[in-house]
N, C-alpha and C. Protein backbone atom coordinates (compact mmCIF):
# COMPACT_ATOMS: atom_id res chain seq x y z
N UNK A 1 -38.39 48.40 17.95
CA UNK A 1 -37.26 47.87 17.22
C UNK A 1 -37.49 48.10 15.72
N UNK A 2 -36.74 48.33 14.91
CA UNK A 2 -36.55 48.82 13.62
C UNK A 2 -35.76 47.39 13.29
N UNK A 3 -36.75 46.91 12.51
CA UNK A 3 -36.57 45.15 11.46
C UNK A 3 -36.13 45.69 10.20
N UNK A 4 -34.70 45.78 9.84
CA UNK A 4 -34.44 46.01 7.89
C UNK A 4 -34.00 44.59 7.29
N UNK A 5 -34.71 44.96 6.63
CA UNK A 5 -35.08 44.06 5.72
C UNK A 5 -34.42 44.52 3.83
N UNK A 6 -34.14 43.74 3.27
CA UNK A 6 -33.40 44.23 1.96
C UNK A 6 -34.24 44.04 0.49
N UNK A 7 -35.33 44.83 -0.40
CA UNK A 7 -35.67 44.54 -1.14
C UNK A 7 -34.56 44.71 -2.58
N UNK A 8 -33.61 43.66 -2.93
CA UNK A 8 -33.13 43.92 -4.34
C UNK A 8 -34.26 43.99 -5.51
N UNK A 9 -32.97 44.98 -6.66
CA UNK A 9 -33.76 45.25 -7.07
C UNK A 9 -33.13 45.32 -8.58
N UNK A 10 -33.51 44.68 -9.32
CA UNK A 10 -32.39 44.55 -10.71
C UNK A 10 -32.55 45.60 -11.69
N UNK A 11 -31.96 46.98 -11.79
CA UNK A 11 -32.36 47.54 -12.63
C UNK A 11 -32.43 47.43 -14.75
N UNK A 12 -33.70 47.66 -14.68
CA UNK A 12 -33.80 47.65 -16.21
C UNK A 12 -32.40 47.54 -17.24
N UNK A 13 -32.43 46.82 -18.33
CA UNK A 13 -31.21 47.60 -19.53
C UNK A 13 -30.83 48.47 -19.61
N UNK A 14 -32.35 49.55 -19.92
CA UNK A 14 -32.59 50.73 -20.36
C UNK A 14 -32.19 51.34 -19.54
N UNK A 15 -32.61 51.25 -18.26
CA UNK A 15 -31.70 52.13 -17.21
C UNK A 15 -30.84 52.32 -16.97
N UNK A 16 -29.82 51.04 -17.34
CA UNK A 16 -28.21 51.34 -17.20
C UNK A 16 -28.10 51.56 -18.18
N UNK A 17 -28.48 51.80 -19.22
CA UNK A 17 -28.38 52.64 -20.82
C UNK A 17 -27.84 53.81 -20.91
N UNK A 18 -29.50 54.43 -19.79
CA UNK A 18 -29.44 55.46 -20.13
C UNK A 18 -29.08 56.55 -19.04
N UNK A 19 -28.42 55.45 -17.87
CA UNK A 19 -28.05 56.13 -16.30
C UNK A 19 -29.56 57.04 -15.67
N UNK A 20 -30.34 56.39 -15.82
CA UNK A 20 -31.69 57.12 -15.03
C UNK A 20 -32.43 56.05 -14.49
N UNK A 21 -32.97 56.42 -13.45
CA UNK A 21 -34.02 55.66 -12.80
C UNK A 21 -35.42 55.70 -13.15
N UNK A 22 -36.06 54.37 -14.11
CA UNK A 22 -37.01 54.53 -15.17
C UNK A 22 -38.39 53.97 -14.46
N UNK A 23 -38.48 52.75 -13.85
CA UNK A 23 -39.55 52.10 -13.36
C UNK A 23 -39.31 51.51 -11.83
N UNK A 24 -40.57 52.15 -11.30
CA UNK A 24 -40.78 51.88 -9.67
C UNK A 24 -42.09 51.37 -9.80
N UNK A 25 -41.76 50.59 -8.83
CA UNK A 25 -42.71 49.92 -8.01
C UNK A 25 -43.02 49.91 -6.92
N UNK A 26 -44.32 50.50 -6.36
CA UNK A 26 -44.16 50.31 -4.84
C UNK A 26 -44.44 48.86 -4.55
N UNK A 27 -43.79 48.93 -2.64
CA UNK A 27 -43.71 47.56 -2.38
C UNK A 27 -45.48 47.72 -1.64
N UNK A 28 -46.67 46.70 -2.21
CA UNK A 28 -47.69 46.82 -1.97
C UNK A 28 -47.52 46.71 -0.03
N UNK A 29 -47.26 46.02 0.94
CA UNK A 29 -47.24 46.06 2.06
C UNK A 29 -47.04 47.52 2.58
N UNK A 30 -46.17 48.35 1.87
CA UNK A 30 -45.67 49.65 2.49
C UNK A 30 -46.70 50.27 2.92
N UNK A 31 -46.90 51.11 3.83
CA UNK A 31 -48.00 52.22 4.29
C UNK A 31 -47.06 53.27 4.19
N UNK A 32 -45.56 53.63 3.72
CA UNK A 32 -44.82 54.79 3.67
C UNK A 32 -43.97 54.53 2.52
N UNK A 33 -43.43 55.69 1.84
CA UNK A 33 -42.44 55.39 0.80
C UNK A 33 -41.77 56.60 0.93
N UNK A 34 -40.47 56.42 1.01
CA UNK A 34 -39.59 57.65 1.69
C UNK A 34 -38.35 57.83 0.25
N UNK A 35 -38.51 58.98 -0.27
CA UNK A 35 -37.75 59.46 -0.77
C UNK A 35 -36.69 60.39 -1.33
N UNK A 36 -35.85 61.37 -2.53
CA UNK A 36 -35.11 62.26 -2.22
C UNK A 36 -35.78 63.47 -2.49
N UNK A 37 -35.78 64.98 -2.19
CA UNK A 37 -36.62 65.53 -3.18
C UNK A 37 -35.97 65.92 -3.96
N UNK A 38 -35.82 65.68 -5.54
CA UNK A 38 -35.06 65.60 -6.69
C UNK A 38 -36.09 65.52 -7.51
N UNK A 39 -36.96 66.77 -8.16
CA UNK A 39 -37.71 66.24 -9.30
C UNK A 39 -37.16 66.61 -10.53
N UNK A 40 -35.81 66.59 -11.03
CA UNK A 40 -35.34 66.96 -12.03
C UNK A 40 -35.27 66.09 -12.94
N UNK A 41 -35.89 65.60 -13.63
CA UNK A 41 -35.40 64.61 -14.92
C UNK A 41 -35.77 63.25 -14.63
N UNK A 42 -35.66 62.06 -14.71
CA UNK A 42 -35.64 60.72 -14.08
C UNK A 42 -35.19 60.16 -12.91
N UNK A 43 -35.80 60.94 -12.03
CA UNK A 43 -35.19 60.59 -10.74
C UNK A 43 -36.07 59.69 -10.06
N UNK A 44 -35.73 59.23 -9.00
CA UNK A 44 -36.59 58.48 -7.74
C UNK A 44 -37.95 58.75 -7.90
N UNK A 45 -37.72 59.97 -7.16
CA UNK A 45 -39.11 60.89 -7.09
C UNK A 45 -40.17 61.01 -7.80
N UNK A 46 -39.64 61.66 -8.84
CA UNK A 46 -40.01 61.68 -10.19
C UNK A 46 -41.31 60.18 -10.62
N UNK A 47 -39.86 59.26 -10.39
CA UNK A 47 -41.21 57.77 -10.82
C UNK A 47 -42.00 57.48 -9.79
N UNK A 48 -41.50 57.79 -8.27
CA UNK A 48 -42.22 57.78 -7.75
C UNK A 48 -43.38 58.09 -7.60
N UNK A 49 -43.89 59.15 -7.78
CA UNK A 49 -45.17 60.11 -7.75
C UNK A 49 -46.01 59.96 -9.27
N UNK A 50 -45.21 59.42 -9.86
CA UNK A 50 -45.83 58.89 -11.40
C UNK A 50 -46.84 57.38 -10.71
N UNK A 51 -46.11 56.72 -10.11
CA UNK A 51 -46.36 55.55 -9.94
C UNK A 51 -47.70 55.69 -8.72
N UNK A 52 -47.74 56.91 -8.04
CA UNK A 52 -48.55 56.51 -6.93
C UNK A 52 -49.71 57.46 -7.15
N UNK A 53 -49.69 58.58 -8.04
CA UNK A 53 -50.89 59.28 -8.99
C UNK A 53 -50.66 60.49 -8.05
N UNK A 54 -49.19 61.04 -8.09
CA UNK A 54 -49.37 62.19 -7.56
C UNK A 54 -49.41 63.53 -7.98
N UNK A 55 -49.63 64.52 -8.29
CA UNK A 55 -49.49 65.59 -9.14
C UNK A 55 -47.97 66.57 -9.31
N UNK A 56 -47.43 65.82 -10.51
CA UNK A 56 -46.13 66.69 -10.85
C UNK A 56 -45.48 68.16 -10.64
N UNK A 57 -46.57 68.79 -10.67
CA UNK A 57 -46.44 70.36 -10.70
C UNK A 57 -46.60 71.02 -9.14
N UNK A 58 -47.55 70.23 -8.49
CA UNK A 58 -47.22 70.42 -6.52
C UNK A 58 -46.36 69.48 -6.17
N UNK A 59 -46.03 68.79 -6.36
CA UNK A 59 -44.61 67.97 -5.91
C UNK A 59 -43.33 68.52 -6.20
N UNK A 60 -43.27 69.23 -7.72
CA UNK A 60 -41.95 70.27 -7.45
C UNK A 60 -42.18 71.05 -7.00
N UNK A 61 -43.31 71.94 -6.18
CA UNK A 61 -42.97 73.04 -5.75
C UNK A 61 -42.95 72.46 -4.03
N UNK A 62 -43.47 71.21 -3.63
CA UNK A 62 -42.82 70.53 -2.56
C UNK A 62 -41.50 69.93 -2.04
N UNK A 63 -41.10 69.47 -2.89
CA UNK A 63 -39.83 69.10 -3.65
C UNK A 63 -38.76 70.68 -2.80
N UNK A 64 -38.94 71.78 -4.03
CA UNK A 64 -38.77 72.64 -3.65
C UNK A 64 -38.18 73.15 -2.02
N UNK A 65 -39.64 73.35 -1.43
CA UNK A 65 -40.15 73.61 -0.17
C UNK A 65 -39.23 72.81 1.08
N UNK A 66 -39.00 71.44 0.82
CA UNK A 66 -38.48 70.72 1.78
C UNK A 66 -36.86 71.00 1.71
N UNK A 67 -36.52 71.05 0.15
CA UNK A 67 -34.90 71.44 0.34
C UNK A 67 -34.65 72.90 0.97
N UNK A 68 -35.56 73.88 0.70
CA UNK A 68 -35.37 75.04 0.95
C UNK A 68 -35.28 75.28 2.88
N UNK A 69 -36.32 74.69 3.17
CA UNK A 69 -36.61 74.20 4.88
C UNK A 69 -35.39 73.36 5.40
N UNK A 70 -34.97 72.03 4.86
CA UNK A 70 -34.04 71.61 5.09
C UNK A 70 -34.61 70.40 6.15
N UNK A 71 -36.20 69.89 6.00
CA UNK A 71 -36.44 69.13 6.99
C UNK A 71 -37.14 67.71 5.55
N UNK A 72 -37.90 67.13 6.88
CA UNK A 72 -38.59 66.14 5.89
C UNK A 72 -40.13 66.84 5.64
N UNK A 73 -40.27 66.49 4.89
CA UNK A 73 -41.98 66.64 4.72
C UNK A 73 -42.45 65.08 3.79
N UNK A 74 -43.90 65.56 4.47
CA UNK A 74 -45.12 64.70 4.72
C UNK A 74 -46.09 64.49 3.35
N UNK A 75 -45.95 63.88 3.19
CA UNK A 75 -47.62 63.96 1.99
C UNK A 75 -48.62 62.68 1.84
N UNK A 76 -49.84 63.15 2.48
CA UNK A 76 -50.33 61.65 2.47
C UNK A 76 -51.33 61.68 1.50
N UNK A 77 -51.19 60.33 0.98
CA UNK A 77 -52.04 60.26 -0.59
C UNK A 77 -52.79 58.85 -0.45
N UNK A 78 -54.06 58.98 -0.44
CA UNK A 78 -55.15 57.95 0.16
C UNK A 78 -54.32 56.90 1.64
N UNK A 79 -53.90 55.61 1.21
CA UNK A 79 -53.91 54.91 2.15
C UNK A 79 -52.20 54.94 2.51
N UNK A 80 -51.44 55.40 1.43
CA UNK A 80 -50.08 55.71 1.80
C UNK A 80 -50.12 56.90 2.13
N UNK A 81 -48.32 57.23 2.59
CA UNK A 81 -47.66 58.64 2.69
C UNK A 81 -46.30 58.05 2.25
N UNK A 82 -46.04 59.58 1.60
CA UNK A 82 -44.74 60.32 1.03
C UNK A 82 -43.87 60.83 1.94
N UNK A 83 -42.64 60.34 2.08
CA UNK A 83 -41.87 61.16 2.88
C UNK A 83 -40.32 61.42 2.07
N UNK A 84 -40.66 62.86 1.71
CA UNK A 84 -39.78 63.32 0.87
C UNK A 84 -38.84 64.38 2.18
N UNK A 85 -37.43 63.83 1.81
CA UNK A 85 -36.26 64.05 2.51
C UNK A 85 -35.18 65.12 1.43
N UNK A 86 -34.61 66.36 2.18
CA UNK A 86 -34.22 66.62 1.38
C UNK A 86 -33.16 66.00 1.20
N UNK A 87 -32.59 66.42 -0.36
CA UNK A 87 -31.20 66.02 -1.24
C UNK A 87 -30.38 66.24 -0.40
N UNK A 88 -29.11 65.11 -0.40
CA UNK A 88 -28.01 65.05 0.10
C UNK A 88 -26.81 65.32 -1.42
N UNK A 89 -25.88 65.28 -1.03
CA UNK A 89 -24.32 65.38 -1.71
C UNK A 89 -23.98 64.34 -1.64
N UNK A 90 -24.22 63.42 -1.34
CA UNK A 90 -22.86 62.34 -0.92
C UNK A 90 -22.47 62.73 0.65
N UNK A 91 -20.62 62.10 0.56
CA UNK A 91 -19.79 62.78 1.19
C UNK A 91 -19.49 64.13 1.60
N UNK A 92 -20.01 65.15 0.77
CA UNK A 92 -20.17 66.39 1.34
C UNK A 92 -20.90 67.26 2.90
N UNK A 93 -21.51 66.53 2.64
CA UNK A 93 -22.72 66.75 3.72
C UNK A 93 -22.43 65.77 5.25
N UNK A 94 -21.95 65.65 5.56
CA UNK A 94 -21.55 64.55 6.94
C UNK A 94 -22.77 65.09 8.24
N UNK A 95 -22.58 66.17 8.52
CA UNK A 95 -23.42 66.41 9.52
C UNK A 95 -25.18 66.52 9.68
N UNK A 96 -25.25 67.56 8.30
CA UNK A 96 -26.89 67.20 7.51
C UNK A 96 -27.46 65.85 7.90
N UNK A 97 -26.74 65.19 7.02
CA UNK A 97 -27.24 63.66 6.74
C UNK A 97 -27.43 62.85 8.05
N UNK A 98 -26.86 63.03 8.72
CA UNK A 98 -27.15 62.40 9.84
C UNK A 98 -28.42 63.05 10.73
N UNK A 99 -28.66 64.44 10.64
CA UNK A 99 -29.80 64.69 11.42
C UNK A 99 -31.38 64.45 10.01
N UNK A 100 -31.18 64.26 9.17
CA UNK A 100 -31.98 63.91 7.79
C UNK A 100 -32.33 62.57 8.30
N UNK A 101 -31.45 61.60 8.54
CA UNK A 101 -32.12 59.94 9.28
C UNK A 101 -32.56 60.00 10.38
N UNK A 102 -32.14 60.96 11.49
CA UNK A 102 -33.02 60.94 12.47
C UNK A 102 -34.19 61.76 12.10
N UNK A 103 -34.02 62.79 11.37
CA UNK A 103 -35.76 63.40 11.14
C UNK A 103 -36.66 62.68 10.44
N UNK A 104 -36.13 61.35 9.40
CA UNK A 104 -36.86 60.40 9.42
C UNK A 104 -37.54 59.59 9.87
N UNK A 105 -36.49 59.20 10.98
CA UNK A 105 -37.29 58.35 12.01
C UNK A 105 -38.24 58.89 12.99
N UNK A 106 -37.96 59.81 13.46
CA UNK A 106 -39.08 60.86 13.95
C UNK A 106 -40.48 61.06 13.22
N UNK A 107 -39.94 61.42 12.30
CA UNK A 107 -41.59 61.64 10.99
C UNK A 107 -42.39 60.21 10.84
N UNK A 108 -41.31 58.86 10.82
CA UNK A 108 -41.98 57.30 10.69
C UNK A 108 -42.75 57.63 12.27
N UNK A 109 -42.07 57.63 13.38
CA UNK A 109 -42.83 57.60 14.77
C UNK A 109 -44.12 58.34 14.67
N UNK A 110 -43.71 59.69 14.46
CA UNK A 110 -44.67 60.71 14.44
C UNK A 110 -46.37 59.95 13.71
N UNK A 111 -45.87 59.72 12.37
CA UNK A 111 -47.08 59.17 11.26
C UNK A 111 -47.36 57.99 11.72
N UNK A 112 -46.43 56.84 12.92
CA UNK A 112 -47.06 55.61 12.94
C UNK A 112 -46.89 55.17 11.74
N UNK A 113 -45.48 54.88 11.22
CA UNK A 113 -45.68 54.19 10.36
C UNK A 113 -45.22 52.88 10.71
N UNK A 114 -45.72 51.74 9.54
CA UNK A 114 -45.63 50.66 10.25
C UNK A 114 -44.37 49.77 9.10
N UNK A 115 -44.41 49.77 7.97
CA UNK A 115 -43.63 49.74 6.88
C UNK A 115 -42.90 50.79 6.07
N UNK A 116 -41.81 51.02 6.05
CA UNK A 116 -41.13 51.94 5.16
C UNK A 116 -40.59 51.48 4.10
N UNK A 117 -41.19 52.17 3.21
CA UNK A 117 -40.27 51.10 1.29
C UNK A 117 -39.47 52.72 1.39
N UNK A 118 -37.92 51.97 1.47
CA UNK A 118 -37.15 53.31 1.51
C UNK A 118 -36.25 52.95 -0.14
N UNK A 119 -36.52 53.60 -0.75
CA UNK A 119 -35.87 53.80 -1.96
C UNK A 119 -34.84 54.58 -2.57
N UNK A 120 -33.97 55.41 -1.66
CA UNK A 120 -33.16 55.95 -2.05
C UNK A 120 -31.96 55.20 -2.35
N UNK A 121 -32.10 54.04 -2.30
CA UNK A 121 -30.59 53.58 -3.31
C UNK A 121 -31.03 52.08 -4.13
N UNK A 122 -32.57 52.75 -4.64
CA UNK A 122 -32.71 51.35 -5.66
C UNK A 122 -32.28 51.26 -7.43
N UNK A 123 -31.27 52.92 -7.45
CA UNK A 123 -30.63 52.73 -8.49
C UNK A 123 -29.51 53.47 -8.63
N UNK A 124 -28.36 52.81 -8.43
CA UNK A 124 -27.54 53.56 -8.23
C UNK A 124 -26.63 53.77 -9.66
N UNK A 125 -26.22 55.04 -9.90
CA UNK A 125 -25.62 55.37 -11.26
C UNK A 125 -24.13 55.37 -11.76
N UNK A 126 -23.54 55.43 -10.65
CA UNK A 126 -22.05 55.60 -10.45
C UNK A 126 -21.28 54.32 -9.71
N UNK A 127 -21.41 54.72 -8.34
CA UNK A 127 -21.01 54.04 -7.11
C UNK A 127 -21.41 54.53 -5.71
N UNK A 128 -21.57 53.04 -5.35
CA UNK A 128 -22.55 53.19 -3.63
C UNK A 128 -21.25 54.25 -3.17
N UNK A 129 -22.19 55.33 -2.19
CA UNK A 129 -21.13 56.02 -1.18
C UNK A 129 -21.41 55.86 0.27
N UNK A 130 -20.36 54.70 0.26
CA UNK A 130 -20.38 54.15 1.11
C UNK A 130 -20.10 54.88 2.42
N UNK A 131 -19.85 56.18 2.93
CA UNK A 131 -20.04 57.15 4.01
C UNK A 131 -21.15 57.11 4.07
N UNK A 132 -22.33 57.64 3.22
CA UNK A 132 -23.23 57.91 3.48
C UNK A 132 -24.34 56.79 3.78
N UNK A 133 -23.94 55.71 3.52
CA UNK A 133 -24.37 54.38 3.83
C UNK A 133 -24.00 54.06 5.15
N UNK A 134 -22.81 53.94 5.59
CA UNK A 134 -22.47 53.79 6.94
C UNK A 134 -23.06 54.53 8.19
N UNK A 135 -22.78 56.25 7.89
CA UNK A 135 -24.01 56.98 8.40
C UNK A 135 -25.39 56.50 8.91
N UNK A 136 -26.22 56.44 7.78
CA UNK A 136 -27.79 55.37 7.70
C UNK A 136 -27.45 54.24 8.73
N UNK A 137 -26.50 53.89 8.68
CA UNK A 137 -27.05 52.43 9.42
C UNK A 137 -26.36 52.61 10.76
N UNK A 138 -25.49 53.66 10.96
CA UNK A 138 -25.27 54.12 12.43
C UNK A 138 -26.00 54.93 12.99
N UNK A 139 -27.14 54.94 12.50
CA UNK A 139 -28.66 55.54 13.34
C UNK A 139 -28.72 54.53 13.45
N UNK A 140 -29.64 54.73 12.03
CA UNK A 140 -31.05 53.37 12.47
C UNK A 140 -30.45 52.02 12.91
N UNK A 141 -29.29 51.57 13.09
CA UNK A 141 -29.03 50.07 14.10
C UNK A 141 -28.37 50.50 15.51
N UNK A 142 -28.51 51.74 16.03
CA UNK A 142 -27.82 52.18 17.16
C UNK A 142 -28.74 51.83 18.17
N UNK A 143 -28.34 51.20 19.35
CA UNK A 143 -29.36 50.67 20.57
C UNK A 143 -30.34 51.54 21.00
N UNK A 144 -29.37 52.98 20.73
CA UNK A 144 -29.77 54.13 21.63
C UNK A 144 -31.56 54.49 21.12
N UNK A 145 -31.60 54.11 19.93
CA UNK A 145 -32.71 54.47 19.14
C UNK A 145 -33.71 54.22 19.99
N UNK A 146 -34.92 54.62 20.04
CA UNK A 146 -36.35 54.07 20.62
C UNK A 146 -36.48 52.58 20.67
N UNK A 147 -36.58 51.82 21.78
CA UNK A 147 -36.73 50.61 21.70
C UNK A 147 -38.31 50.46 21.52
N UNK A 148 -39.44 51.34 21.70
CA UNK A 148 -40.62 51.21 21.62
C UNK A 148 -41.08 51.15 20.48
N UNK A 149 -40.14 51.97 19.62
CA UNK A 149 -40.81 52.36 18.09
C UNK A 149 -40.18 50.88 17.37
N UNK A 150 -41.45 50.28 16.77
CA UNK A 150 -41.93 49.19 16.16
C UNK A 150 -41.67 49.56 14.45
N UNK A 151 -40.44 48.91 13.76
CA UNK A 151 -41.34 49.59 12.14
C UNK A 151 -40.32 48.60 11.19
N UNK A 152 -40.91 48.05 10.45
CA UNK A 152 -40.62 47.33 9.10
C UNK A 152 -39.54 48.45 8.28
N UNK A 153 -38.44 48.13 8.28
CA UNK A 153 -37.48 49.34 7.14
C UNK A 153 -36.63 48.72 5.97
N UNK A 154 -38.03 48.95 5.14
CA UNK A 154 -37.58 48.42 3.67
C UNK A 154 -36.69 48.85 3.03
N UNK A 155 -35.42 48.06 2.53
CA UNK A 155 -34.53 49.43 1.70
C UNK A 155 -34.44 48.49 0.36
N UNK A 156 -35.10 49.22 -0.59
CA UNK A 156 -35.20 48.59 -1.80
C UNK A 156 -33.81 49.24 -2.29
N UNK A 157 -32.99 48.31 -2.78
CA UNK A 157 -31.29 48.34 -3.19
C UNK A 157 -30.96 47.72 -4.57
N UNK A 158 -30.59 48.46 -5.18
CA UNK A 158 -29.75 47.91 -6.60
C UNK A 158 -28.34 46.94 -6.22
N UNK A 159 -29.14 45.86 -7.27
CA UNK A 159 -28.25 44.53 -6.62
C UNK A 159 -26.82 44.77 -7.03
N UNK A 160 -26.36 46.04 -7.77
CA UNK A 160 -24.89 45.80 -8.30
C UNK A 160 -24.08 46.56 -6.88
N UNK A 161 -25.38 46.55 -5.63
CA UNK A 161 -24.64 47.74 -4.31
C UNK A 161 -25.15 46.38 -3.30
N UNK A 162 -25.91 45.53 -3.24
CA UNK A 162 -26.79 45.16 -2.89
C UNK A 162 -25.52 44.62 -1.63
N UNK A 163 -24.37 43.59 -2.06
CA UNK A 163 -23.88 42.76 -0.79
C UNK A 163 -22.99 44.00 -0.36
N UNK A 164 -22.82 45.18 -0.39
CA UNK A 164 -21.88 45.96 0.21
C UNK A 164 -22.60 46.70 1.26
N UNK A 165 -23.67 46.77 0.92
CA UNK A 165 -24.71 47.53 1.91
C UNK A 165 -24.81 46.10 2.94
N UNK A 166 -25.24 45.10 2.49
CA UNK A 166 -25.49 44.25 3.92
C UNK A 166 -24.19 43.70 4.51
N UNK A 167 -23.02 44.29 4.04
CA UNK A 167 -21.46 44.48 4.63
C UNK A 167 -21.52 45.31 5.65
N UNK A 168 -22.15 46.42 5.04
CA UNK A 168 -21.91 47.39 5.98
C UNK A 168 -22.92 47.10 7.05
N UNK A 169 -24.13 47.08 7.17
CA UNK A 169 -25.31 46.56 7.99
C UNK A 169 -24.69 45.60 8.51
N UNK A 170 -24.05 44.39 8.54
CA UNK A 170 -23.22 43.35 9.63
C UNK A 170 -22.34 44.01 10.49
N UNK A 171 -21.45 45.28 9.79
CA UNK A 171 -20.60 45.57 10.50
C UNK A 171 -21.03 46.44 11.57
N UNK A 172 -22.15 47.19 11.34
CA UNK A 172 -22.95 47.94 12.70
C UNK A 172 -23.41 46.76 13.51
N UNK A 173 -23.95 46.25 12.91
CA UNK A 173 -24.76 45.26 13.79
C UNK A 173 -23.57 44.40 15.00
N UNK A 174 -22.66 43.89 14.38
CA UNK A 174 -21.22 43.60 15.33
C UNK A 174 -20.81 44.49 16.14
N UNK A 175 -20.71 45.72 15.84
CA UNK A 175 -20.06 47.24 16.61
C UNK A 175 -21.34 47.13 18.03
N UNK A 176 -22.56 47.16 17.14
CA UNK A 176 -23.55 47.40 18.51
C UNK A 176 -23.96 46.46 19.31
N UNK A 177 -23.89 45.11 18.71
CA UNK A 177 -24.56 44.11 19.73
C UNK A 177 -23.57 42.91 19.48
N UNK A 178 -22.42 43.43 20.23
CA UNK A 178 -21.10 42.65 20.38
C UNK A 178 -22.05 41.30 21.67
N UNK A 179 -22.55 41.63 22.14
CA UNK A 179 -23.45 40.11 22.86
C UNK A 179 -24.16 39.49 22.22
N UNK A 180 -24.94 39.99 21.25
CA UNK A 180 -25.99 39.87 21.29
C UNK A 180 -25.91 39.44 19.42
N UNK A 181 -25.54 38.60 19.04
CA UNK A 181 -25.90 38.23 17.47
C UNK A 181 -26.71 37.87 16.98
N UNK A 182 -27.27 37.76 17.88
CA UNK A 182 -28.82 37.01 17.14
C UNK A 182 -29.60 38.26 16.02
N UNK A 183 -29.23 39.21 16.27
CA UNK A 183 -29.31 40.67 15.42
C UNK A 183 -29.02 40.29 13.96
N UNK A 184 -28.20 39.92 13.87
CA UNK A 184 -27.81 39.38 12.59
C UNK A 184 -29.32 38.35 11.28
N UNK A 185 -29.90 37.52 12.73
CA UNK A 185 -31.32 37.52 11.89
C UNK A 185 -32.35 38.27 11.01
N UNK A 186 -32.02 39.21 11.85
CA UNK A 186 -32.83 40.52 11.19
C UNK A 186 -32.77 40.71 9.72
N UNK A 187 -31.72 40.13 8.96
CA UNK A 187 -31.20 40.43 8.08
C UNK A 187 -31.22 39.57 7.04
N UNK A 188 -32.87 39.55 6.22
CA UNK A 188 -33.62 39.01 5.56
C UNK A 188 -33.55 40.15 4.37
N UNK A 189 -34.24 39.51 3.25
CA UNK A 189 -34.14 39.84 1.99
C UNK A 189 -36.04 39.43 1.76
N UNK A 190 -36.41 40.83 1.30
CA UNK A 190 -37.53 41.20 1.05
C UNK A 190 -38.27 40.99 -0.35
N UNK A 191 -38.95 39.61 -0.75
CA UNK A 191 -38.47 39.22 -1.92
C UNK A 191 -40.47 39.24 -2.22
């Protein structure tokens, strides 16, 4: 069973200043941190790999590598791993994106992971897109999923998206376990 859990996340002044994503934190429990590969400028990534002592100059040419492949890739760095996903569009992409969350969850099974700090929407610059949100959570809350696979799925979220995402997460959760509400517990805030 896949437990999500919601880490908000208030972004900086400076960040909505300056529309970039400036300071990350990993969530210390994580054994995975899953992100976009985007190393252009102030991105996710970018602080990411700042933050976890990874080397800038093989990470873009990984970065690279995974959009070019079109899968996820792996990088494990002492007691964590990296799971860099390639870049999506938004709304553009409908079909991609959906096999991108299942090759996630595959790669979490695969690595045994046991916590995921998923960070791709802990700063959002514009507006949540909410397709591509709905998507995400019509995997990962679909019954069909592995009932064996066990995993903590952190989604660290910018609080100005924060109650629309657990809108949308109720409304799968209703669609799939029209018996069964107790599902709705699941749906803790990672503080």
């Amino acid at each position: 069973m896949i437990n999500i859990l919601f880490a908000p996340r208030a972004p900086h002044p400076t960040e909505i200043m300056m529309g970039h994503y400036i300071f990350f934190r990993p969530i210390q429990e994580a054994d995975t941190i899953s992100v976009s590969a985007n190393m252009g400028g102030f991105t996710p990534m970018h602080q990411v790999i700042s933050a976890i002592g990874l080397d800038r100059n093989e990470m873009t040419q990984f970065a690279e590598s995974v959009n070019e492949k079109w899968e996820v890739g792996v990088v494990k760095h002492g007691q964590r791993r990296l799971m860099v996903v390639p870049k999506t569009r938004g709304d553009s992409y409908v079909y991609p994106q959906r096999c991108l969350t299942t090759d996630l969850l595959l790669a979490c099974k695969a690595e045994d992971v046991h916590t995921l700090h998923f960070c791709h929407y802990g700063f959002i610059q514009n507006k949540l897109i909410e397709t591509e949100v709905n998507r995400l959570f019509s995997i990962i809350l679909n019954p069909l999923v592995d009932s064996q696979f066990h995993m903590d799925f952190i989604i660290e979220a910018d609080v100005r998206i924060i109650n629309k995402m657990k809108a949308i997460h109720n409304m799968y959760v209703d669609r799939f376990y029209v018996l069964d509400r107790s599902k709705r517990k699941d749906l803790k805030s990672y503080v």
